[in-house]
Structures are given as structure tokens and as C-alpha cells.
PDB file of N, CA and C in Angstrom:
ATOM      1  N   UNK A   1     144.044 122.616 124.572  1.00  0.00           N
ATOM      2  CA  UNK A   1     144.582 123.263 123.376  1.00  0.00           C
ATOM      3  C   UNK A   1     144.493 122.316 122.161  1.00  0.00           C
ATOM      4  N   UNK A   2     144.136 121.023 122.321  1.00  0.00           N
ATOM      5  CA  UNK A   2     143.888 120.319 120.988  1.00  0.00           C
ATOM      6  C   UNK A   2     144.808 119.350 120.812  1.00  0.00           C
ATOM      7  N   UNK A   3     146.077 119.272 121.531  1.00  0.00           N
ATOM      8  CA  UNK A   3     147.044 118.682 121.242  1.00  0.00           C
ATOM      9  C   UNK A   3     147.455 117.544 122.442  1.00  0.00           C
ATOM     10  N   UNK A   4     147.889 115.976 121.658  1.00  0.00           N
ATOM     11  CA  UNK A   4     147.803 115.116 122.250  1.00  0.00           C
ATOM     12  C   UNK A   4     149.243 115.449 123.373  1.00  0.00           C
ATOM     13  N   UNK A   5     149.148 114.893 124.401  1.00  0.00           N
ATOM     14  CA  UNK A   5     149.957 114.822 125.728  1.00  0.00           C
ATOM     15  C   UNK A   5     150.249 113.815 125.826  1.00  0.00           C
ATOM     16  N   UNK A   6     149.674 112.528 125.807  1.00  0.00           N
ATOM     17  CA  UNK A   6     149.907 111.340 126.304  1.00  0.00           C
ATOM     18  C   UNK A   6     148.837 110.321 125.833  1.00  0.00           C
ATOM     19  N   UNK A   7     149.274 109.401 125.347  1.00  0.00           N
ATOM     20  CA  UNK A   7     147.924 108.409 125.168  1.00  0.00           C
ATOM     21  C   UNK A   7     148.762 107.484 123.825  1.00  0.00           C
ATOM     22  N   UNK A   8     147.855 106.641 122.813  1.00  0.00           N
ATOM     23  CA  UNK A   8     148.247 105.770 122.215  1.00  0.00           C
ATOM     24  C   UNK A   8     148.739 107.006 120.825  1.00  0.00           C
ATOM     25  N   UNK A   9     149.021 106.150 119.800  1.00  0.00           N
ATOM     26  CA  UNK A   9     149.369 106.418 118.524  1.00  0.00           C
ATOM     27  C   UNK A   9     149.366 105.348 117.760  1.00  0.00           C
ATOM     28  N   UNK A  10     147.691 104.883 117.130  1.00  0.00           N
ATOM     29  CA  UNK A  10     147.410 103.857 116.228  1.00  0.00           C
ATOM     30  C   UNK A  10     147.771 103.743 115.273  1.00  0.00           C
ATOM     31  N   UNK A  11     148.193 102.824 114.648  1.00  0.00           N
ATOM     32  CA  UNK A  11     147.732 102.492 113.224  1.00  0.00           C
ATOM     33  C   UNK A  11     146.589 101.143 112.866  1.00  0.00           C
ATOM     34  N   UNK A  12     146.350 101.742 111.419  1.00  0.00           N
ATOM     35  CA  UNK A  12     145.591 100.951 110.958  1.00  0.00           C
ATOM     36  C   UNK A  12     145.833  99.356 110.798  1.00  0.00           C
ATOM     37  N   UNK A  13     147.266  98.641 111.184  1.00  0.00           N
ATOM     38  CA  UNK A  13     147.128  97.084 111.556  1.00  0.00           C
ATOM     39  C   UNK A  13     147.122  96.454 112.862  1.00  0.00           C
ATOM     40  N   UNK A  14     146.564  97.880 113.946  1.00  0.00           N
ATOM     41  CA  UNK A  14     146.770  97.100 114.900  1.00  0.00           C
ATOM     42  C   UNK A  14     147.800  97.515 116.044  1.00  0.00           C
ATOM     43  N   UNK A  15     149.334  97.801 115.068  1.00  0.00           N
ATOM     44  CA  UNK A  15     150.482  98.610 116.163  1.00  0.00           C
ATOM     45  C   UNK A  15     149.792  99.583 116.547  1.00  0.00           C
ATOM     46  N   UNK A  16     150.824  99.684 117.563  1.00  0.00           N
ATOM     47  CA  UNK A  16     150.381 101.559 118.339  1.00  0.00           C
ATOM     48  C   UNK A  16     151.398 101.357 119.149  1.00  0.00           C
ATOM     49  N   UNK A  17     151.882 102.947 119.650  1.00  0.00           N
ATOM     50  CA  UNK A  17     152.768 103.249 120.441  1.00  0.00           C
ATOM     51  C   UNK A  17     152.301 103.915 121.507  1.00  0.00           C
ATOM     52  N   UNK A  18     152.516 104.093 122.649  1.00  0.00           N
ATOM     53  CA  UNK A  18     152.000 104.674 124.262  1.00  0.00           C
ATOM     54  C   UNK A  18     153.043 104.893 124.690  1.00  0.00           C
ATOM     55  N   UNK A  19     152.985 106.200 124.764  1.00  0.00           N
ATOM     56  CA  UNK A  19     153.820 107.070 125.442  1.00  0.00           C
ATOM     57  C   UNK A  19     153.313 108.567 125.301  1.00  0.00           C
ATOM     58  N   UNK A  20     154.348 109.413 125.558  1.00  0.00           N
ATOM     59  CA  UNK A  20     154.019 110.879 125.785  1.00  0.00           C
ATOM     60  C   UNK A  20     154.290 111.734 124.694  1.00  0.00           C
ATOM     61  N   UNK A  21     153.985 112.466 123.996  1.00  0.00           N
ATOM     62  CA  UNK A  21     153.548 113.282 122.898  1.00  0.00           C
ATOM     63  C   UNK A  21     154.023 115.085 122.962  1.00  0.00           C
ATOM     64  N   UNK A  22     155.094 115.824 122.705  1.00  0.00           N
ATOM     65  CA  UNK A  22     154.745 117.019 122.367  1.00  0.00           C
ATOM     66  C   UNK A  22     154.713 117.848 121.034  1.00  0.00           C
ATOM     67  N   UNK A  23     153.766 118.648 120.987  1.00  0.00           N
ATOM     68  CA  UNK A  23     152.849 119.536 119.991  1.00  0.00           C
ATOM     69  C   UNK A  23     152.557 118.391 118.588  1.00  0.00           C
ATOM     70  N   UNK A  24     152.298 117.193 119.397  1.00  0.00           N
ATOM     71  CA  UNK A  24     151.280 115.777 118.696  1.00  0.00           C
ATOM     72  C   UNK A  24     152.328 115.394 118.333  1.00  0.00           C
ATOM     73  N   UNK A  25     153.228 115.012 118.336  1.00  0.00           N
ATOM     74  CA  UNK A  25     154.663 114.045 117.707  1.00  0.00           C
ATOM     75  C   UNK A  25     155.034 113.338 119.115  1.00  0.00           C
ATOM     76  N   UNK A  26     155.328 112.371 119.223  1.00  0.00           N
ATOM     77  CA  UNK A  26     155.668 111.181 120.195  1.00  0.00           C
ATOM     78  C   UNK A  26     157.104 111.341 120.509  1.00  0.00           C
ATOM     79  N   UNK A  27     157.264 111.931 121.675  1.00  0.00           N
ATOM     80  CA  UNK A  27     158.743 112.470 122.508  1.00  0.00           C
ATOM     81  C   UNK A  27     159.117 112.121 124.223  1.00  0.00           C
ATOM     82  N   UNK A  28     160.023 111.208 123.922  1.00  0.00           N
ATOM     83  CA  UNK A  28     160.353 110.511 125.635  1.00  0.00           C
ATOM     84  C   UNK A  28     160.289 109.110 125.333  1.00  0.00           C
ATOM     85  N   UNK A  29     159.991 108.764 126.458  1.00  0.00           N
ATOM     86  CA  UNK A  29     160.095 106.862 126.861  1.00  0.00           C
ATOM     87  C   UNK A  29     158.752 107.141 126.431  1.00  0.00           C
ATOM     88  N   UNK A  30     158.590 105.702 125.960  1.00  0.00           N
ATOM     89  CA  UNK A  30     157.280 104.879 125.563  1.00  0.00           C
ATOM     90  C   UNK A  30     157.839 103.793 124.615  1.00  0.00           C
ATOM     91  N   UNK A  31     156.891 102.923 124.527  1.00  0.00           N
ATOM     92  CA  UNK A  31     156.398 101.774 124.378  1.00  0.00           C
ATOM     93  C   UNK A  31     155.568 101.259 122.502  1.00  0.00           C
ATOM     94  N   UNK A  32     156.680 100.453 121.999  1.00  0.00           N
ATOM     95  CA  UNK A  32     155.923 100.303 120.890  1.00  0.00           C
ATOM     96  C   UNK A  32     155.299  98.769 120.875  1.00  0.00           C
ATOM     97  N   UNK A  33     153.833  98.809 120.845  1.00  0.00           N
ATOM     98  CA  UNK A  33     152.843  97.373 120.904  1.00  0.00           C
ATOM     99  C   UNK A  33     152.751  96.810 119.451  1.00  0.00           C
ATOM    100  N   UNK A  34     153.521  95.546 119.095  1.00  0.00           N
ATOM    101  CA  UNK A  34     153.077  95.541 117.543  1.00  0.00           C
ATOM    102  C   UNK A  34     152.122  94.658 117.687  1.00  0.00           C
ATOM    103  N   UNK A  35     151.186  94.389 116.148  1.00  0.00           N
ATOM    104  CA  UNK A  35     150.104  93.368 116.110  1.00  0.00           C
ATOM    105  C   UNK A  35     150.622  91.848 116.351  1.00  0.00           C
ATOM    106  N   UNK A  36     151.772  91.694 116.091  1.00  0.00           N
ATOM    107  CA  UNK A  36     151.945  90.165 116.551  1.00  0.00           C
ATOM    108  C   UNK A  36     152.323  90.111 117.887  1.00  0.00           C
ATOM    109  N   UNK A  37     152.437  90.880 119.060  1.00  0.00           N
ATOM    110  CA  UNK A  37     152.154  90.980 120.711  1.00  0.00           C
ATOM    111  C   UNK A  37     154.081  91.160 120.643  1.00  0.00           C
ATOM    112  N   UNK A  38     154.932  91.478 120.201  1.00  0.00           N
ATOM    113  CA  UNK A  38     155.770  91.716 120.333  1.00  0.00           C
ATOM    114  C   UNK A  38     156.222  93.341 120.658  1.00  0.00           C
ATOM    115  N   UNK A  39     156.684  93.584 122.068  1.00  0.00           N
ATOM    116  CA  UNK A  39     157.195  94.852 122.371  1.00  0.00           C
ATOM    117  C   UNK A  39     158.201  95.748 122.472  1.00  0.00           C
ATOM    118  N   UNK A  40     158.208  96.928 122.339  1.00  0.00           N
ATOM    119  CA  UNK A  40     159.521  97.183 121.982  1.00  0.00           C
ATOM    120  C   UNK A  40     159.980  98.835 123.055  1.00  0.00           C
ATOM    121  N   UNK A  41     159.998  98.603 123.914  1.00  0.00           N
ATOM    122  CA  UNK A  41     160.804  99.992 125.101  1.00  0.00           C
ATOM    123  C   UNK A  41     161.654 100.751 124.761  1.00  0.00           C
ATOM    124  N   UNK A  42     162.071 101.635 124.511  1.00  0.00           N
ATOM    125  CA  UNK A  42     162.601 102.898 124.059  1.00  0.00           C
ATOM    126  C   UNK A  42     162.150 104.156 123.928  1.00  0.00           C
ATOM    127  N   UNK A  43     162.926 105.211 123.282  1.00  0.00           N
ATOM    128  CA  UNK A  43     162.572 106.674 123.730  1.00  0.00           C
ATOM    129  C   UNK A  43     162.810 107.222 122.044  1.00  0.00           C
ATOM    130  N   UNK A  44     161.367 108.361 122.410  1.00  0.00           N
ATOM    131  CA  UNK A  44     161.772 109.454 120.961  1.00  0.00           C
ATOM    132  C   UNK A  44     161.919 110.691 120.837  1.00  0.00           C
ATOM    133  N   UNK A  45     162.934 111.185 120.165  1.00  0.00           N
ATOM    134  CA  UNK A  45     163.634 112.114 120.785  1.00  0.00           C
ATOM    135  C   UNK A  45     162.874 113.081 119.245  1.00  0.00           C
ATOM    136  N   UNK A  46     163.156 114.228 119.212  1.00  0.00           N
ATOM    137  CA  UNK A  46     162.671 115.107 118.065  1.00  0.00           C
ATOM    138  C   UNK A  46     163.438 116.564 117.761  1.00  0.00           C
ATOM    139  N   UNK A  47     163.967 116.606 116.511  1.00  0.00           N
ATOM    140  CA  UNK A  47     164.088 118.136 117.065  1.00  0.00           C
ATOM    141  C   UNK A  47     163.944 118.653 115.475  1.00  0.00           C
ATOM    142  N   UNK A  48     163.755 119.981 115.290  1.00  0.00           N
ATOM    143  CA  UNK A  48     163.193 120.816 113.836  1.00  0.00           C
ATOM    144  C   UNK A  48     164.146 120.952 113.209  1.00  0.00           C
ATOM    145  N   UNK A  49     164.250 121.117 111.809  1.00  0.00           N
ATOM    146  CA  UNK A  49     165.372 121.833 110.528  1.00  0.00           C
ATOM    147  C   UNK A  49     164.389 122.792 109.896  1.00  0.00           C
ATOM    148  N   UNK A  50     165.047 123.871 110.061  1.00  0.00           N
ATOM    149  CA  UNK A  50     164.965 125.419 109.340  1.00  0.00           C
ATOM    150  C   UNK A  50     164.941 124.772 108.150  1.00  0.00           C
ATOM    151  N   UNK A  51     163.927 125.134 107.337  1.00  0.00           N
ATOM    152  CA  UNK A  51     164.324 125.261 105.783  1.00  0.00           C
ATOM    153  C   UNK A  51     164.684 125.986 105.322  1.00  0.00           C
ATOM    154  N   UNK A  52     166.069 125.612 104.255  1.00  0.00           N
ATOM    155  CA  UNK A  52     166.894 126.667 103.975  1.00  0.00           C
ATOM    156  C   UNK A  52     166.376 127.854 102.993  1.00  0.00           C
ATOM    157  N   UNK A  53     165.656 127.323 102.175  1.00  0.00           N
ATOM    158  CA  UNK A  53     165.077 128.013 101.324  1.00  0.00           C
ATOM    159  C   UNK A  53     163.834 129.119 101.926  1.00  0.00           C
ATOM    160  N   UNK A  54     163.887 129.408 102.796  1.00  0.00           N
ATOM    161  CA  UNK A  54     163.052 130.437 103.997  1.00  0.00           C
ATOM    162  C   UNK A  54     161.761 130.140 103.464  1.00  0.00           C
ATOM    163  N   UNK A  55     160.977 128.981 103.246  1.00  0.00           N
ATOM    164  CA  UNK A  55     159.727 129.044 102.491  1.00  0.00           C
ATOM    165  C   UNK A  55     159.164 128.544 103.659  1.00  0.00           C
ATOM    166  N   UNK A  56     158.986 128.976 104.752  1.00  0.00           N
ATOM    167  CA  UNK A  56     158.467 128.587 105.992  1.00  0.00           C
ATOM    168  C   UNK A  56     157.880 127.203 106.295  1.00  0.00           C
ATOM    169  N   UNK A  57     158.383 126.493 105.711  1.00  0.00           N
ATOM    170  CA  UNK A  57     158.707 124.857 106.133  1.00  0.00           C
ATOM    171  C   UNK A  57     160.188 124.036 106.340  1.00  0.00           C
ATOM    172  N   UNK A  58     159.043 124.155 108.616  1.00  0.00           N
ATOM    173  CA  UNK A  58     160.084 123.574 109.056  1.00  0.00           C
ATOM    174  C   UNK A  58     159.892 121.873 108.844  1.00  0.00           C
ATOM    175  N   UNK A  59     160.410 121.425 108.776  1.00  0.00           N
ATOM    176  CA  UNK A  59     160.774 119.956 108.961  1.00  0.00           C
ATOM    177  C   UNK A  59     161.018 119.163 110.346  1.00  0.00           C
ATOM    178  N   UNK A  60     160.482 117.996 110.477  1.00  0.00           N
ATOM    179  CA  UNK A  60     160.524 117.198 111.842  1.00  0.00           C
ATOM    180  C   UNK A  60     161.234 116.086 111.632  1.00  0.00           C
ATOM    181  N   UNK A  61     162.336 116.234 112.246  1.00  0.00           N
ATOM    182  CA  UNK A  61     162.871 115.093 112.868  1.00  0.00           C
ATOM    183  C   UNK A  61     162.964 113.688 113.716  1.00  0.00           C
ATOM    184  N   UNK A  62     162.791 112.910 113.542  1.00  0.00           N
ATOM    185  CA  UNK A  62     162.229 111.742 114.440  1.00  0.00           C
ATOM    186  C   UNK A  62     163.011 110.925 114.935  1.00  0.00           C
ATOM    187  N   UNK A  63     163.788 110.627 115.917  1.00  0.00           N
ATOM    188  CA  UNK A  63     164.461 109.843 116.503  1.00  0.00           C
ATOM    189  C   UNK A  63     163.947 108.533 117.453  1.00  0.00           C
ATOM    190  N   UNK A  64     164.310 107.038 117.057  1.00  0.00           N
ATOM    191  CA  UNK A  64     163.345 105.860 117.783  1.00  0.00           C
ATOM    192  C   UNK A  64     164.888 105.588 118.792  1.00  0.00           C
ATOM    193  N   UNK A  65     165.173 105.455 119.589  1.00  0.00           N
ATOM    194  CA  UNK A  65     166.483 104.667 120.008  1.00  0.00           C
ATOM    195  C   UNK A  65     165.555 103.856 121.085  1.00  0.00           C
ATOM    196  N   UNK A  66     166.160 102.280 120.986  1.00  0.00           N
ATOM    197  CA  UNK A  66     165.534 101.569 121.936  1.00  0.00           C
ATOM    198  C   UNK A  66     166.275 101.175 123.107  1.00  0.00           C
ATOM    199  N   UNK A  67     166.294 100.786 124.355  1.00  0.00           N
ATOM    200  CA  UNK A  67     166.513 100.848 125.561  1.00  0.00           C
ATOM    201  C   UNK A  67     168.297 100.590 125.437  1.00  0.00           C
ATOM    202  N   UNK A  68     167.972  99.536 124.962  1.00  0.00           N
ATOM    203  CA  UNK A  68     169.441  98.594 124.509  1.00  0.00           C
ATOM    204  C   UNK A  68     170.656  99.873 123.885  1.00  0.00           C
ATOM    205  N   UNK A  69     170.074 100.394 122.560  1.00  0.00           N
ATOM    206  CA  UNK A  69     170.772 100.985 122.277  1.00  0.00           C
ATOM    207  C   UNK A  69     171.108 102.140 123.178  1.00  0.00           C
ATOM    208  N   UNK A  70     170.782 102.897 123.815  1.00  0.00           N
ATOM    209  CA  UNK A  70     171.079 104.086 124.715  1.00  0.00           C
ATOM    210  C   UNK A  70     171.722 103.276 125.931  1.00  0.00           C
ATOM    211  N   UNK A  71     171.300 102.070 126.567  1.00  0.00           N
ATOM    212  CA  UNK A  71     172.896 101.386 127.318  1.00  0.00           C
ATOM    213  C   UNK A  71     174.274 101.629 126.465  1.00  0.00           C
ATOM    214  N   UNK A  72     174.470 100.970 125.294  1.00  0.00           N
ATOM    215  CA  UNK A  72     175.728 101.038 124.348  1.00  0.00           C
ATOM    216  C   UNK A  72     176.229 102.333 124.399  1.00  0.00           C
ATOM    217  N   UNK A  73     175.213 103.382 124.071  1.00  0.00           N
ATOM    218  CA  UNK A  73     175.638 105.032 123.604  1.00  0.00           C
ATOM    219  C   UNK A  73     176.153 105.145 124.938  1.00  0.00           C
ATOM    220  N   UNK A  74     176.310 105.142 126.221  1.00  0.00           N
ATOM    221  CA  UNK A  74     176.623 105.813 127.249  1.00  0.00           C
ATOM    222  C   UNK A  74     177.416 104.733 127.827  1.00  0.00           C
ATOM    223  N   UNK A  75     178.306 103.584 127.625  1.00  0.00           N
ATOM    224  CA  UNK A  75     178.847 102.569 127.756  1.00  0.00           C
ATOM    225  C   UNK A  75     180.371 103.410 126.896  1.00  0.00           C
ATOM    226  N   UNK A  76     179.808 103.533 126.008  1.00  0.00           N
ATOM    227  CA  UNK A  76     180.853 103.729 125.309  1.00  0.00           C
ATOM    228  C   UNK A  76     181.445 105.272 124.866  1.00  0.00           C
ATOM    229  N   UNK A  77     180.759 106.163 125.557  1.00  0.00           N
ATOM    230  CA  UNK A  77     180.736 107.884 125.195  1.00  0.00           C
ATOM    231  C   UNK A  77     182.259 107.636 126.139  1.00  0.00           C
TER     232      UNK A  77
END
């Protein structure tokens, strides 16, 4: 269908992220590789906003939380 599942998410210096992808936006555990070899484990979570103005743009949400932080969130819920 055209749309990435799983695989990297480059940029042009080099970072990229690997992990899993739905309808091409990067959602779940994965892995951010930066150019200076420093890594970073965590999960991305996503979810849409209705635009209010009904002009049929929805908006995407992007959530990074890294490993560490989601120990704390459920440590302390």
C-alpha cells in the first residue's frame, strides 16, 4: 500500500530512528541513532486533533517518551 511499516527514518546529518511506523509516522519502541554514535531507546506514541474549524485538517500529534521516563510515569501513577 505505499506506506512505511518498519525500517529507518533519516535525516539529512546522519540521525535516523528504527523502529516501527503507522500510516508513515513512527509509533511504538524504537531506537533513536544520532550522528555522534549516541543512542537513545524509547517509544512514540501518536494520536490526531480534529480541526476545529471543520476545514478538513487533521493534525498529528507526536509523542517521544524515553525508556527512563515511562519507568518514572508508572513508578509513580
Amino acid at each position: 500500500m505505499g506506506e512505511i511499516i518498519e525500517g529507518d527514518w533519516i535525516f539529512p546529518n546522519g540521525t535516523y530512528f528504527r523502529g516501527k511506523f503507522e500510516k508513515n509516522h513512527p509509533k511504538g519502541f524504537g531506537t533513536w541513532h544520532f550522528a555522534n554514535g549516541n543512542v537513545l531507546n524509547g517509544e512514540f506514541s501518536h494520536y490526531f486533533i480534529d480541526d476545529e474549524a471543520n476545514t478538513d485538517n487533521t493534525k498529528l500529534k507526536l509523542n517521544w517518551a524515553t525508556t527512563q521516563e515511562r519507568i518514572e510515569a508508572k513508578i509513580f501513577d
